[in-house]
Protein backbone atom coordinates (compact mmCIF):
# COMPACT_ATOMS: atom_id res chain seq x y z
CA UNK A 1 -19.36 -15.82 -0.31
CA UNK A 2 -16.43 -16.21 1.78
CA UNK A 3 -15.20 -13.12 3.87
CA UNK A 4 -12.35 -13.14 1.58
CA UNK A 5 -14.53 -11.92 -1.47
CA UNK A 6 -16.66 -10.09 0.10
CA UNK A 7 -14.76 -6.45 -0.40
CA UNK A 8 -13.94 -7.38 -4.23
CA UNK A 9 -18.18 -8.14 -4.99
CA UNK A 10 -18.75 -4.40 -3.26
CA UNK A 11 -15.87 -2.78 -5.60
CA UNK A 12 -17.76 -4.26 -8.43
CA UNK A 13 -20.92 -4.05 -7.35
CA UNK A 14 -22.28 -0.46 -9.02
CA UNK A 15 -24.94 0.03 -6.02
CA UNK A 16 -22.04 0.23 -3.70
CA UNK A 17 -21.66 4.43 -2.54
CA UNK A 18 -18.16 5.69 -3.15
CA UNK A 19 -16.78 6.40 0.38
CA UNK A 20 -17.05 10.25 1.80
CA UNK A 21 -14.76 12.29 2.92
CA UNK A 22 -14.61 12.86 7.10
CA UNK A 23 -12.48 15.22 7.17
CA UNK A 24 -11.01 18.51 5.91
CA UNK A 25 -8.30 16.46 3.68
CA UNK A 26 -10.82 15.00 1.58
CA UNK A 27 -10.06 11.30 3.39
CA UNK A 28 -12.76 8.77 3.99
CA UNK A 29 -12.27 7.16 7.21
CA UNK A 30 -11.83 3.76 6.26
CA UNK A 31 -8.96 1.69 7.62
CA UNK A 32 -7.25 -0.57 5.70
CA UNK A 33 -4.68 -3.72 6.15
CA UNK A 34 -2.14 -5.29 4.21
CA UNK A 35 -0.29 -7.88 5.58
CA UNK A 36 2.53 -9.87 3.89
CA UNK A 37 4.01 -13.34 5.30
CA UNK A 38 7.19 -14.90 3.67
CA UNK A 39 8.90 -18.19 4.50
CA UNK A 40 11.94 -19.85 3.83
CA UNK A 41 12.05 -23.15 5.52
CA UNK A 42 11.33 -22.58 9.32
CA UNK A 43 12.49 -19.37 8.68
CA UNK A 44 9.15 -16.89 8.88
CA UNK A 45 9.07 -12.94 8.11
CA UNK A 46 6.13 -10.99 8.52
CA UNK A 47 5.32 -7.48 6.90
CA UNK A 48 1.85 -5.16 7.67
CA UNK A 49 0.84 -1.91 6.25
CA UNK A 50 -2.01 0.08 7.74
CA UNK A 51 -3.61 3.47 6.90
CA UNK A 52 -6.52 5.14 6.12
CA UNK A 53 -8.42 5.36 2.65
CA UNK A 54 -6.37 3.01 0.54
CA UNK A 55 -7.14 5.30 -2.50
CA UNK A 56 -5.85 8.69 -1.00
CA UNK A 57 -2.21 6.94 -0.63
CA UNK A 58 -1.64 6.06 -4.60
CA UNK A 59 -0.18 9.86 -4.99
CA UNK A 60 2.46 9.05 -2.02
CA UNK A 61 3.46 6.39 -3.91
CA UNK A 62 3.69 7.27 -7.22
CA UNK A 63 5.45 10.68 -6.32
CA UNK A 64 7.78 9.06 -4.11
CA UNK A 65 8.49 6.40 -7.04
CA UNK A 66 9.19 9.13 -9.58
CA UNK A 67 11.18 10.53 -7.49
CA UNK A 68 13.42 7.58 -6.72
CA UNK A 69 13.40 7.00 -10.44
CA UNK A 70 14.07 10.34 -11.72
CA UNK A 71 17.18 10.85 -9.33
CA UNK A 72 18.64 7.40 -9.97
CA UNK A 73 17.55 5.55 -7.14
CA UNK A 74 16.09 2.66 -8.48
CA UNK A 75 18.20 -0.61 -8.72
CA UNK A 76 16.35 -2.07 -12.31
CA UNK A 77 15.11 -0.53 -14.94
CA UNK A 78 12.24 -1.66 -17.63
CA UNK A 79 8.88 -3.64 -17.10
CA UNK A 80 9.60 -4.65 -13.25
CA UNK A 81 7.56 -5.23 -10.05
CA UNK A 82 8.36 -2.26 -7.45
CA UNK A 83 10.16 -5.01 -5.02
CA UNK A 84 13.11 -5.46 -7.91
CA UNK A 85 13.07 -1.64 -8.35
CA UNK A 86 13.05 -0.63 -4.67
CA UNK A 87 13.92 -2.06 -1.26
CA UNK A 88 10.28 -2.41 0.31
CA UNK A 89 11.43 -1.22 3.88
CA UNK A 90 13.25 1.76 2.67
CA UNK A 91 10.25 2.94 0.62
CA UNK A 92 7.27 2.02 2.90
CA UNK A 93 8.81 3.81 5.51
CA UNK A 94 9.37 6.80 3.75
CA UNK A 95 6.03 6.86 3.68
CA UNK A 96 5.29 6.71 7.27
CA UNK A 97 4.28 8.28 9.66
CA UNK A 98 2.15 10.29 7.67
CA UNK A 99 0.43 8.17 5.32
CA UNK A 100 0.33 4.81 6.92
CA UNK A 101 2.18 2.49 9.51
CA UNK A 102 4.96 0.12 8.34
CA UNK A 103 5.90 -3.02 11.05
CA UNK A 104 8.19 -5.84 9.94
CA UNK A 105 8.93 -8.60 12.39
């Protein structure tokens, strides 16, 4: 199994413990990584997210997305993906510092 797979096979797998919390906030202490590359041409953008316990930041996000949607902030409307609702930079870093890191090069 490539590396790649690896993390999906332990989601599924039902042996695999549900992470604990290390801390008073109810995190688990692991890190995780998204990273985004885009290229037009020669042209190459690059995007990373980083936090800690990808599950604890789904509230952030769907509170800051109501929000957004509730006051009129969102540029589409209907069955979209959150890129043609929101501008990305604008709503992962409203979510910085204190959820994750946003870089963009």
């Amino acid at each position: 199994m490539t590396s790649v797979a690896a993390p999906i096979a332990d989601i599924r797998d039902p042996d695999t413990p549900a992470p604990t919390a290390s801390d008073e906030s109810g995190r688990s202490s692991q890190i995780f990584v998204m990273e985004a590359i885009a290229r037009r041409g020669s042209a190459e953008r690059r995007a990373a997210v980083r936090g800690r316990d990808i599950y604890a930041i789904t509230a952030p996000i769907v509170v800051e997305a109501t929000y957004r949607v509730v006051n009129g902030l969102a540029k589409r409307t209907g069955v979209v993906a959150a890129g043609e609702v929101f501008a990305a930079q604008d709503f992962l870093m409203s979510l910085s510092p204190s959820h994750l890191s946003f870089e963009m090069q």
